[in-house]
Protein backbone atom coordinates (compact mmCIF):
# COMPACT_ATOMS: atom_id res chain seq x y z
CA UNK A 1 -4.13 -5.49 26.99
CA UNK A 2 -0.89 -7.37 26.44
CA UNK A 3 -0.27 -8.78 22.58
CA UNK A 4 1.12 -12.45 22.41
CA UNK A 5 2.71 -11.28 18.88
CA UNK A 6 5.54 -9.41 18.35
CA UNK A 7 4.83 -5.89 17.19
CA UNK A 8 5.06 -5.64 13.54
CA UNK A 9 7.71 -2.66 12.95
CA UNK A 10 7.32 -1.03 9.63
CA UNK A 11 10.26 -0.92 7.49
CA UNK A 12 10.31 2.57 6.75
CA UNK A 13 11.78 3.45 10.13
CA UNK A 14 14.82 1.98 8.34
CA UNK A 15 15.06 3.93 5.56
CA UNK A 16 13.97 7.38 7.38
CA UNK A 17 16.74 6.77 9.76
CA UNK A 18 18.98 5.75 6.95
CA UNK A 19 17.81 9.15 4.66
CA UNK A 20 18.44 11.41 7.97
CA UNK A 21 22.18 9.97 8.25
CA UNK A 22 22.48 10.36 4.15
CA UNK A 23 21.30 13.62 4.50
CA UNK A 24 23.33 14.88 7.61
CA UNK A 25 26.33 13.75 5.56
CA UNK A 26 25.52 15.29 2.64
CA UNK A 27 25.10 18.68 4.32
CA UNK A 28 28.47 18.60 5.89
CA UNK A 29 29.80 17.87 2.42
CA UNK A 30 27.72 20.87 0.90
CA UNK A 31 28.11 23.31 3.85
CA UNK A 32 29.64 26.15 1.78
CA UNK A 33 26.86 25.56 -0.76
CA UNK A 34 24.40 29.03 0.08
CA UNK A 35 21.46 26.21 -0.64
CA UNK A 36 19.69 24.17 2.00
CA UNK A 37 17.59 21.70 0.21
CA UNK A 38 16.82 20.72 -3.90
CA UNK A 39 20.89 20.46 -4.65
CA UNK A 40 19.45 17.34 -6.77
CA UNK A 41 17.03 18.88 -8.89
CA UNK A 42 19.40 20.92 -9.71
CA UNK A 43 21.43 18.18 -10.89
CA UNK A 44 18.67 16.89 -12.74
CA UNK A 45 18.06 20.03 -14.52
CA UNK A 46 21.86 20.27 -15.40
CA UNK A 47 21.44 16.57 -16.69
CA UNK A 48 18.25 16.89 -18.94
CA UNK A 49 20.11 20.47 -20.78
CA UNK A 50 17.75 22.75 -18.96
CA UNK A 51 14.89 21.68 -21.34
CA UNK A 52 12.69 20.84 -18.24
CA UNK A 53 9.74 22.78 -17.70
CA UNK A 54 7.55 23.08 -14.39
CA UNK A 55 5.62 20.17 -15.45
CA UNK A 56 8.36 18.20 -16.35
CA UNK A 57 9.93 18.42 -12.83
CA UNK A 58 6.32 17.42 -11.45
CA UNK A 59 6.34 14.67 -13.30
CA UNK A 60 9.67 13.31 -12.63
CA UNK A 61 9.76 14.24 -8.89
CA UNK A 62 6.23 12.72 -8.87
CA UNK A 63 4.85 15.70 -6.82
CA UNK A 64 2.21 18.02 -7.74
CA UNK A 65 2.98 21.46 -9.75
CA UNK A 66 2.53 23.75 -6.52
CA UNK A 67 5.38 21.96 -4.93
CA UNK A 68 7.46 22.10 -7.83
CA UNK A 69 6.64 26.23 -8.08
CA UNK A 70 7.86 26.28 -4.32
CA UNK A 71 10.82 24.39 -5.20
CA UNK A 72 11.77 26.55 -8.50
CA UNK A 73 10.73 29.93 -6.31
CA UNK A 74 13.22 29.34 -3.47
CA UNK A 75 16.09 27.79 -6.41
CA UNK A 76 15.47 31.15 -8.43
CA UNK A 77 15.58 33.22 -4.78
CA UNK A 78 18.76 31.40 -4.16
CA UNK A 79 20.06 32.88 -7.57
CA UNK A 80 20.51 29.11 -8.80
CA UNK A 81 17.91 28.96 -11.52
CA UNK A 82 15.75 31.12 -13.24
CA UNK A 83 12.59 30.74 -15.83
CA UNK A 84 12.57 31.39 -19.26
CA UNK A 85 9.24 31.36 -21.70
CA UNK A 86 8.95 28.70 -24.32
CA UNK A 87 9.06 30.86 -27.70
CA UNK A 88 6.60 28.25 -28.87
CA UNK A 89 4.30 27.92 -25.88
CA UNK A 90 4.01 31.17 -23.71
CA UNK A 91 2.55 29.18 -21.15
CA UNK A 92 5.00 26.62 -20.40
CA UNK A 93 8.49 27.60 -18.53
CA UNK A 94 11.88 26.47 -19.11
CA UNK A 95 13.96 26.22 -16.22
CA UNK A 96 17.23 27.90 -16.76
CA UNK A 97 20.67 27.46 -14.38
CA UNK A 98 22.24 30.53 -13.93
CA UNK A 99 25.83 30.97 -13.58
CA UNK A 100 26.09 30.67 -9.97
CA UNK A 101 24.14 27.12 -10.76
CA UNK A 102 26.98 25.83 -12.70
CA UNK A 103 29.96 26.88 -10.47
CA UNK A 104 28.05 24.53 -7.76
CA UNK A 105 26.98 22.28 -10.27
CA UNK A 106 30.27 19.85 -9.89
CA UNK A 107 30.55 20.35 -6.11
CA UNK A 108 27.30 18.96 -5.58
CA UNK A 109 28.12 16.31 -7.46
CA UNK A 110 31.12 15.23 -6.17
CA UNK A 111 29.41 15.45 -2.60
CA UNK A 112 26.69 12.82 -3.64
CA UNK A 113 29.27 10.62 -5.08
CA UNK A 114 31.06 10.58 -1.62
CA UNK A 115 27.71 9.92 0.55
CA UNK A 116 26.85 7.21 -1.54
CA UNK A 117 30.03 5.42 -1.45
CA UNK A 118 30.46 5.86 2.06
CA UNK A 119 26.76 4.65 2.63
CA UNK A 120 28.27 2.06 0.24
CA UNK A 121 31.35 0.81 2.06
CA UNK A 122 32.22 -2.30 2.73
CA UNK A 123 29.33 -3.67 0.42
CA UNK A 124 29.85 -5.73 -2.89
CA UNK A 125 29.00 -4.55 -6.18
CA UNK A 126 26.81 -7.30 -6.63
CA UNK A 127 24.86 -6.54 -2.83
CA UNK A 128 24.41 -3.19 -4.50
CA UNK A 129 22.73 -4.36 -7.40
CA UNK A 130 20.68 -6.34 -5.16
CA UNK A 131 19.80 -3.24 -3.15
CA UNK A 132 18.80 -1.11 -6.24
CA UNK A 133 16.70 -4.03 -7.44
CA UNK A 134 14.65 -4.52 -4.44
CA UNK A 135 13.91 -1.08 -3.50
CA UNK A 136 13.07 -0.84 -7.19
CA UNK A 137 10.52 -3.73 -6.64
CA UNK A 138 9.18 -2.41 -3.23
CA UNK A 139 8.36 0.44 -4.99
CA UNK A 140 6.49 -1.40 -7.51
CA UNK A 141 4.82 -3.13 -4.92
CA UNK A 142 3.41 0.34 -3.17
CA UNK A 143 2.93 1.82 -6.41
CA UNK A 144 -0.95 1.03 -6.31
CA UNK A 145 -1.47 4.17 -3.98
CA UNK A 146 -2.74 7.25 -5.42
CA UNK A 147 -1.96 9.38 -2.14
CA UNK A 148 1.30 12.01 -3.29
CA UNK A 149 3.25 12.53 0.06
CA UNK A 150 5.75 15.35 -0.44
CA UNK A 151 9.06 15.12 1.88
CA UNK A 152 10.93 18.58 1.78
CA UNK A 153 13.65 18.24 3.93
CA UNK A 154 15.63 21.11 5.51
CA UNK A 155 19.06 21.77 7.56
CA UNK A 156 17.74 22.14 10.61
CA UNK A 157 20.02 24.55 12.85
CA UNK A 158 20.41 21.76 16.04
């Protein structure tokens, strides 16, 4: 069977290949990190004052609990976070950075700053603002699915 179209490619080849190369630079930048993978929850959870609980991370990672329980499991195994019992609610969790968290904290940072602006070089301020707002409306566009895929990326040790 030979097609008299042009195969459609999907875009998200793009942006896979893209995240790998983000990624792979990020690592070198966070080698002497002792973490492999969730450097920007942690951020997150530095951000919001550590007032996030389980559910909260769920919600704003848009993955389901389990995956955040992993997540929080290996961060707390790491020695980066651990949980602490709402006074008021015994059954919800607040995650906590521990000291370890906060000496990393700025490093991690610092090496997100550099991957974006070297994924950002040579682009315009106002191309940027174009990028943000059409990823931003392609995932408005796909936001009608109700399937959750989780991506957990890991340094792999090629």
């Amino acid at each position: 069977m030979t097609l008299t179209k042009p195969v459609e490619h999907p875009f998200i080849h793009h942006l896979v290949m893209i995240t790998k190369k983000y990624l792979s630079n990020f690592a070198d930048l966070t080698a002497e990190i002792p973490l492999e993978r969730y450097h920007y929850a942690l951020l997150y959870i530095y951000e919001q004052k550590e007032r996030l609980t389980q559910q909260d991370l769920a919600e704003y990672f848009r993955v389901d609990k389990s995956f955040v329980v992993n997540m929080i499991d290996y961060l707390q195994k790491s020695g980066f976070v651990y949980r602490e019992t709402s006074a008021e609610d015994r059954r919800k969790h607040f995650i906590k950075l521990t000291d370890k968290a906060l000496e990393y904290i700025p490093k991690i940072n610092v090496a997100y700053k550099e991957s974006n602006d070297l994924g950002f070089t040579n682009i315009s301020e106002s191309d940027k603002k174009t990028f943000f707002a059409v990823i931003q409306q392609i995932a408005s566009n796909l936001n009608n699915s109700e399937h959750i895929v989780t991506l957990d990326y890991k340094k792999s040790k090629v």
